[in-house]
Protein backbone atom coordinates (compact mmCIF):
# COMPACT_ATOMS: atom_id res chain seq x y z
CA UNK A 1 13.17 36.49 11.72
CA UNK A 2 10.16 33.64 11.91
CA UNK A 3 11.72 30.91 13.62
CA UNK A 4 8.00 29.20 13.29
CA UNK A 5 7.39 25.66 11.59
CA UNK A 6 4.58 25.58 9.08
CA UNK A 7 1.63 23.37 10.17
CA UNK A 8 -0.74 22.39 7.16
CA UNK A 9 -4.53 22.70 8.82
CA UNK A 10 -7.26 20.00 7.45
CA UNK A 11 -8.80 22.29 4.57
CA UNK A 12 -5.36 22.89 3.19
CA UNK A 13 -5.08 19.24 2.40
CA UNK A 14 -5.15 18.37 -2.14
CA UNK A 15 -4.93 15.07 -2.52
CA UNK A 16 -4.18 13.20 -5.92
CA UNK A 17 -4.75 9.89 -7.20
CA UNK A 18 -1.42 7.54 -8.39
CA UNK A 19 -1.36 4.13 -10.15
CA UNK A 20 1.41 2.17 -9.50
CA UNK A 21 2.13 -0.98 -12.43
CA UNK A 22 3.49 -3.68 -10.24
CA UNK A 23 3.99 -5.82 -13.12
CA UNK A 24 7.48 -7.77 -13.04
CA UNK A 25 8.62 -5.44 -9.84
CA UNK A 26 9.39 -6.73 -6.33
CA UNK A 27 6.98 -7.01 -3.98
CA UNK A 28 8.56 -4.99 -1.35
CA UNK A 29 9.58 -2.14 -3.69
CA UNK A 30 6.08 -1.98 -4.98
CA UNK A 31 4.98 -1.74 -1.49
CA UNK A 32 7.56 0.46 0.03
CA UNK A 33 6.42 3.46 -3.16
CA UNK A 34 2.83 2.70 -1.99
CA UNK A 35 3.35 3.56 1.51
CA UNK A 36 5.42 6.42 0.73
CA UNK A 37 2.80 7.88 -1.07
CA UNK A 38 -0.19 6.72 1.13
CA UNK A 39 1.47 8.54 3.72
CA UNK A 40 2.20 12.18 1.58
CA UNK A 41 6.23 11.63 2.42
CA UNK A 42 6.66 12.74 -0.98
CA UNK A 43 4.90 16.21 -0.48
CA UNK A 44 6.65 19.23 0.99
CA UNK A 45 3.40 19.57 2.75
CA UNK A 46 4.18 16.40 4.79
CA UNK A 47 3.18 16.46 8.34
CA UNK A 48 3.51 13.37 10.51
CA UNK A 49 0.46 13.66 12.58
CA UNK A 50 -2.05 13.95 9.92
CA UNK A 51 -2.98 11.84 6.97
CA UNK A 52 -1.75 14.28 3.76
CA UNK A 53 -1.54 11.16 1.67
CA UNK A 54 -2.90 10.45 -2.19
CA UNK A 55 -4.75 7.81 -3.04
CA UNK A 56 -2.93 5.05 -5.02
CA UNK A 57 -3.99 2.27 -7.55
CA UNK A 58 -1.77 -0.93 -7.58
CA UNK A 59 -2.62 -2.64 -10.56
CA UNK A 60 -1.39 -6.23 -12.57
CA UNK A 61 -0.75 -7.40 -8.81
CA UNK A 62 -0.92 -11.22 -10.36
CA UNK A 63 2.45 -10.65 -12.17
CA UNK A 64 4.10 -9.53 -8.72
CA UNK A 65 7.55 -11.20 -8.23
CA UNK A 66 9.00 -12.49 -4.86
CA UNK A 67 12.88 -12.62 -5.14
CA UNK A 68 14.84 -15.85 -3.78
CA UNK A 69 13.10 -18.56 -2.52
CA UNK A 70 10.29 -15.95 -0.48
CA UNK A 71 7.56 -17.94 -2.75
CA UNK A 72 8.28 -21.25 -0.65
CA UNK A 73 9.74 -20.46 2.51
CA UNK A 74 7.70 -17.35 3.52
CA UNK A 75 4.42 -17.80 5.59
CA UNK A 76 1.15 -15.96 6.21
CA UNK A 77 -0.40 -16.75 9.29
CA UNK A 78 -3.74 -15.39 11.10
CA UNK A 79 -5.56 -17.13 13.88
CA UNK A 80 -8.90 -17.54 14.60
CA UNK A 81 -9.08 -16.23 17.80
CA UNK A 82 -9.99 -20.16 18.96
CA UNK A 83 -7.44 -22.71 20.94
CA UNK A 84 -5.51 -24.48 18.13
CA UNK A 85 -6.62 -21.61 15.56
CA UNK A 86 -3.71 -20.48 13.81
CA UNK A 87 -3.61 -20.90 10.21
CA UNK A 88 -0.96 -20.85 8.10
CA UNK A 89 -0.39 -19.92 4.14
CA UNK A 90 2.68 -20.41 2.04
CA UNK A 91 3.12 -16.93 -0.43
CA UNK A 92 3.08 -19.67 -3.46
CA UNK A 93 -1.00 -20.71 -2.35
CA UNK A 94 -1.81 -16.49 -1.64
CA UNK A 95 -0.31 -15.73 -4.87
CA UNK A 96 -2.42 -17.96 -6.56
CA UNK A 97 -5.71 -17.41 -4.69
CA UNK A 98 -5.86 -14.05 -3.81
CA UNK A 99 -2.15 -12.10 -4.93
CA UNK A 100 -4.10 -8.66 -4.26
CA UNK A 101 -4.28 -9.69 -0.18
CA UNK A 102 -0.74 -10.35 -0.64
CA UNK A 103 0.12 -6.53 -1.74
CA UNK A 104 -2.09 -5.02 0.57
CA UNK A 105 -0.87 -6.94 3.03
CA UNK A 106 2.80 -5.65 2.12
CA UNK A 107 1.84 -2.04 2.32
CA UNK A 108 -0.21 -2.24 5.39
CA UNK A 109 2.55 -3.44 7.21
CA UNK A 110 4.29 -0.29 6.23
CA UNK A 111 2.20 1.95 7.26
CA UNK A 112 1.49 3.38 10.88
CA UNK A 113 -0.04 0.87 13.21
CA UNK A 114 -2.37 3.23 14.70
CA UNK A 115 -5.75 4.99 13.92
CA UNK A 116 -3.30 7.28 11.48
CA UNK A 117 -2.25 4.42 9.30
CA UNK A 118 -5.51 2.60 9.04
CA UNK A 119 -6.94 5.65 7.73
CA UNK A 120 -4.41 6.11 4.99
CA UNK A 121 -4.60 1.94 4.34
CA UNK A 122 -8.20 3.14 3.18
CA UNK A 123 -6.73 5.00 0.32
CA UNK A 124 -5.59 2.16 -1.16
CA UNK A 125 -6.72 0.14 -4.08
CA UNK A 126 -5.15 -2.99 -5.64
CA UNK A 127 -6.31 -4.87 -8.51
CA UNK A 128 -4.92 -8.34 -9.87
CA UNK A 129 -5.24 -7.24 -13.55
CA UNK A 130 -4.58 -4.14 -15.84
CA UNK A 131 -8.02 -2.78 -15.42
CA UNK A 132 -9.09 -0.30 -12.43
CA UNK A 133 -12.66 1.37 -11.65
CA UNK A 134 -11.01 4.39 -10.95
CA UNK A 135 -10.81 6.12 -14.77
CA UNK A 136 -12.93 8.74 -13.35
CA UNK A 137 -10.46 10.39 -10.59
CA UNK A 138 -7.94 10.82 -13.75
CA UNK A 139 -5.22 9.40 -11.84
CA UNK A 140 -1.63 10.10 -12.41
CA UNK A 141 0.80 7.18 -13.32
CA UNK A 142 3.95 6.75 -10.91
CA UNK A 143 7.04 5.91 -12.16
CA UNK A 144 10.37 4.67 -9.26
């Protein structure tokens, strides 16, 4: 009896390539099927201390929807590193200037906060529209 666990080694790894419609869907649902696959938790392959993710395309990010009143009361802030730096969005003002930082954003936070997870945030790609550069990876569409 092999009472051994199976290991995947770095050759072994196939990755695909997913698009993921985020038209009228929630923000965090969009996000949370994103980082599922980013990370390769849907794979029986799945090994936590390796990046075995697919690549995924999140596209039509402008028609995202934030439930309650998340448009209003949630903030973004960053700081500038300088004394009195901190700036501070609403989601209403990201939505409308840049709603693809707003995803990515979303899905980063889900993701390891180590060298790991900024390796599979590279994977990513999120467009505001319908349209994607990507037609030439023949990616898969993912339905949740």
């Amino acid at each position: 009896m092999n009472n051994t666990t199976y290991t995947l080694k770095g050759n072994e790894i196939e990755r695909k390539w997913y698009i993921i419609d985020a038209a009228n869907k929630p923000l965090g649902r969009v996000a949370t099927e994103a980082a599922k696959l980013l990370r390769g938790k849907h794979k029986p392959t799945y090994t936590p201390n390796m990046d075995v993710g697919d690549h995924v395309i999140i596209i039509n990010c402008d028609q995202i929807v934030l439930t309650g009143k998340k448009l209003d009361q949630k903030i973004y802030r960053h700081h500038s590193g300088y004394i009195g730096g901190m700036k501070e969005t609403t989601a209403r003002e990201m939505m409308n200037t840049s709603s693809e930082k707003v995803m990515t954003l979303a899905v980063k936070g889900m993701l390891p906060h180590t060298r790991l997870g900024r390796q599979m945030a590279k994977k990513l790609r999120v467009y505001a529209g319908s349209e994607h550069e990507n037609a030439a990876q023949k990616p898969e569409i993912w339905n949740f």
